[in-house]
Protein backbone atom coordinates (compact mmCIF):
# COMPACT_ATOMS: atom_id res chain seq x y z
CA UNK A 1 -75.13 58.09 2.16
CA UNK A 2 -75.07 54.42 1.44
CA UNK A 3 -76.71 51.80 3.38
CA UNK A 4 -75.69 50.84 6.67
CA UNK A 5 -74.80 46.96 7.64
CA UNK A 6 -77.62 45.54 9.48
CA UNK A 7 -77.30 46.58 13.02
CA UNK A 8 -78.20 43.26 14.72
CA UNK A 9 -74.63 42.04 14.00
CA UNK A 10 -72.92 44.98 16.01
CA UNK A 11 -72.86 44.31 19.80
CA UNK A 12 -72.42 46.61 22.74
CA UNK A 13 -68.83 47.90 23.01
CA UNK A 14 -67.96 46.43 20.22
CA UNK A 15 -65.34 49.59 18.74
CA UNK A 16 -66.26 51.79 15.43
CA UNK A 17 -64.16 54.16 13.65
CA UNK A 18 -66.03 56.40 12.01
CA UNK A 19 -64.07 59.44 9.21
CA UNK A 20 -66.44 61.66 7.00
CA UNK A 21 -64.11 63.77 4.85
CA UNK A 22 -67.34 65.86 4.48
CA UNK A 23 -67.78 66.95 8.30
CA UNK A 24 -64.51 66.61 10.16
CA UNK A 25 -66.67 65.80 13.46
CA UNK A 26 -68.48 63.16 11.32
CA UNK A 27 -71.90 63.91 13.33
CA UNK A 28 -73.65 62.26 10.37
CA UNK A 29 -72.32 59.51 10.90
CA UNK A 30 -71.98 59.60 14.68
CA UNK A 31 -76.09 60.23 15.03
CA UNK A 32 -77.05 57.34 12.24
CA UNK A 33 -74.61 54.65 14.47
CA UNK A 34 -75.58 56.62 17.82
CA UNK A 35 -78.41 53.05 18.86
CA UNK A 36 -75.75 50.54 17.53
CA UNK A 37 -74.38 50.69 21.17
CA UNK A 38 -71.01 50.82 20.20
CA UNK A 39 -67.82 52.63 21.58
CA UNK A 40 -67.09 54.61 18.77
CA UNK A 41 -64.15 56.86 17.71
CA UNK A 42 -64.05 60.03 15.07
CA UNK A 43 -61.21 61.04 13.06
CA UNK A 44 -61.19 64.77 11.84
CA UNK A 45 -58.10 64.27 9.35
CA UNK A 46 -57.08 61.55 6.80
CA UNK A 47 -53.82 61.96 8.36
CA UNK A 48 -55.44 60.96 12.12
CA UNK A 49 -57.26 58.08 10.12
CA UNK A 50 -54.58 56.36 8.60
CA UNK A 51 -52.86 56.73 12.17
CA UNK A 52 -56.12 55.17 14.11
CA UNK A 53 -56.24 51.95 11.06
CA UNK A 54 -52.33 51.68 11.80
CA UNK A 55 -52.41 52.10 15.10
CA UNK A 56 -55.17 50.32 16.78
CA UNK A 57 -58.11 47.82 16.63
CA UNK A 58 -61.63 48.58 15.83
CA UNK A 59 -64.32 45.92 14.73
CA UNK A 60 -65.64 48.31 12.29
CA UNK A 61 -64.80 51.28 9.79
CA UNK A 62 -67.06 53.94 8.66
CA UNK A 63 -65.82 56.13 6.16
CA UNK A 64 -67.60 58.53 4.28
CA UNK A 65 -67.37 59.14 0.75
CA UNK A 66 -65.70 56.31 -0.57
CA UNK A 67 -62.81 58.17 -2.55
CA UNK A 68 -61.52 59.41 0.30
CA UNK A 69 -60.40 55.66 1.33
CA UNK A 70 -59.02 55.07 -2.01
CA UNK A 71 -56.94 57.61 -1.77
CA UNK A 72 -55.65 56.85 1.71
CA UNK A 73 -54.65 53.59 0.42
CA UNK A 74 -53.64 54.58 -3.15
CA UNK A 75 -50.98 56.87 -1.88
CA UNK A 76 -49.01 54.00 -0.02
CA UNK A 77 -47.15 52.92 -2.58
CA UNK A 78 -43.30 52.94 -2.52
CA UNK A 79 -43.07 55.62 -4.90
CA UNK A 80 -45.66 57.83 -3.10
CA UNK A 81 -43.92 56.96 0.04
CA UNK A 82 -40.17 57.88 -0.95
CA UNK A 83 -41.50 61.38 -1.81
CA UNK A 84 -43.20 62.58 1.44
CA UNK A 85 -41.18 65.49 3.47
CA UNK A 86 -39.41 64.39 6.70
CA UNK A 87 -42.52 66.47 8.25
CA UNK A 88 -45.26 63.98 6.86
CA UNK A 89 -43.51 61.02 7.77
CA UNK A 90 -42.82 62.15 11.04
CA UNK A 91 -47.08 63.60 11.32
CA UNK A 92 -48.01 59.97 10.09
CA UNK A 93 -45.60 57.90 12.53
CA UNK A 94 -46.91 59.99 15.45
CA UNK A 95 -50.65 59.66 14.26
CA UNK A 96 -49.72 55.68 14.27
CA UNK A 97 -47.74 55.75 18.00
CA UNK A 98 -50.88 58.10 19.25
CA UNK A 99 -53.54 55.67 17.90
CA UNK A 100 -51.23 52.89 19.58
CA UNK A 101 -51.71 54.29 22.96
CA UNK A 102 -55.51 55.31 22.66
CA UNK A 103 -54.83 58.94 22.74
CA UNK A 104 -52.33 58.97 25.93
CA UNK A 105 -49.67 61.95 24.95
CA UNK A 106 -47.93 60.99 28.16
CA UNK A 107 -47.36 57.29 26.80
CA UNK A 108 -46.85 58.52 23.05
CA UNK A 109 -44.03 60.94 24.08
CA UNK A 110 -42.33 58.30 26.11
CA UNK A 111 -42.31 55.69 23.07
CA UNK A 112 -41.56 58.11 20.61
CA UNK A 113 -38.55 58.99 22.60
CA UNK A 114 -39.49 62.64 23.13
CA UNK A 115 -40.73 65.12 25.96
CA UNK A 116 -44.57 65.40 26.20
CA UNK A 117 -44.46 68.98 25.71
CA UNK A 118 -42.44 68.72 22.45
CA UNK A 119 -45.64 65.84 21.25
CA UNK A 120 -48.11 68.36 22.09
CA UNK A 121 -45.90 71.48 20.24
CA UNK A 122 -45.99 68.80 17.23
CA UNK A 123 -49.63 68.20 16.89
CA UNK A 124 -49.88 72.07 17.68
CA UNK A 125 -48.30 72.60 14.45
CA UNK A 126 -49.41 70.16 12.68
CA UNK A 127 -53.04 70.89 13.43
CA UNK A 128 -52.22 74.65 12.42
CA UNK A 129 -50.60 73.56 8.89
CA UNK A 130 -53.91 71.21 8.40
CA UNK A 131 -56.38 74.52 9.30
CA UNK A 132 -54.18 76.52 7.03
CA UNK A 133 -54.14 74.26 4.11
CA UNK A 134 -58.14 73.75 4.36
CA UNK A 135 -58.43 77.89 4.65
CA UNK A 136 -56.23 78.06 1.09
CA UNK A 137 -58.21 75.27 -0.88
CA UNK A 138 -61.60 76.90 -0.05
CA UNK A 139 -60.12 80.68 -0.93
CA UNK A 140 -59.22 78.17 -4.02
CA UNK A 141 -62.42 77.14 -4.61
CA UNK A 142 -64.42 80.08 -4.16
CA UNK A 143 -62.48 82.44 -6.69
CA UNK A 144 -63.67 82.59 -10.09
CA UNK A 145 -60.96 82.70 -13.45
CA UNK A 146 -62.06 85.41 -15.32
């Protein structure tokens, strides 16, 4: 892990995002920040990260390796864009709107124009589609080509 900014320039409650794409509760992180007295946040998703940066206000973003912030922000480009399903665009916006509200479903739902129990079928599915991808790239990974 790289070094960490000096703590004597982060102040109680000021607010950290932390992201590790290597451990989706970034505890690493979350233990080596732990005396910086700060109200800190995890994301467990790129997609949930790119919500949280669009979505709200922090003072200070942790994320762990590297890469996997370049290729949040490579993949924003027009042409990227124009080629994401309905479904993405629609998991992204409601990443954004929950980030917005600091978590509140309730107040998501209402700006997003939609029942709370239709929000929380949503990011039912889409946390189902997430486990399923990660359960098919490490069946991926751990077969061998003969």
């Amino acid at each position: 892990m790289a070094a960490l900014p000096n703590t004597s320039l982060m102040n109680l409650g000021k607010r950290l995002l932390l992201y590790s794409a290597r451990d989706p509760a970034a505890g690493a992180l979350a233990k080596t920040t732990a005396e910086w007295g700060c109200l800190v946040t995890t994301c467990s998703s790129p997609d949930e990260l790119r919500g949280r940066l669009e979505g709200a206000e922090f003072d200070m973003v942790l994320v762990e390796p590297s890469q996997a912030l370049h290729r949040m922000v490579a993949e924003n480009t027009i042409e990227e864009t124009l080629k994401l399903t309905l479904a993405e665009v629609e998991k992204r916006h409601i990443q954004r709107v929950l980030a917005s509200t600091g978590g509140n479903k309730t107040r998501a739902a209402r700006i997003l124009g939609i029942d709370t129990k239709t929000l929380y079928n949503k990011l039912k599915s889409s946390k189902a589609s997430e486990a399923r991808a990660r359960k098919r790239m490490g069946s991926a990974s751990s077969m061998t080509i003969l």
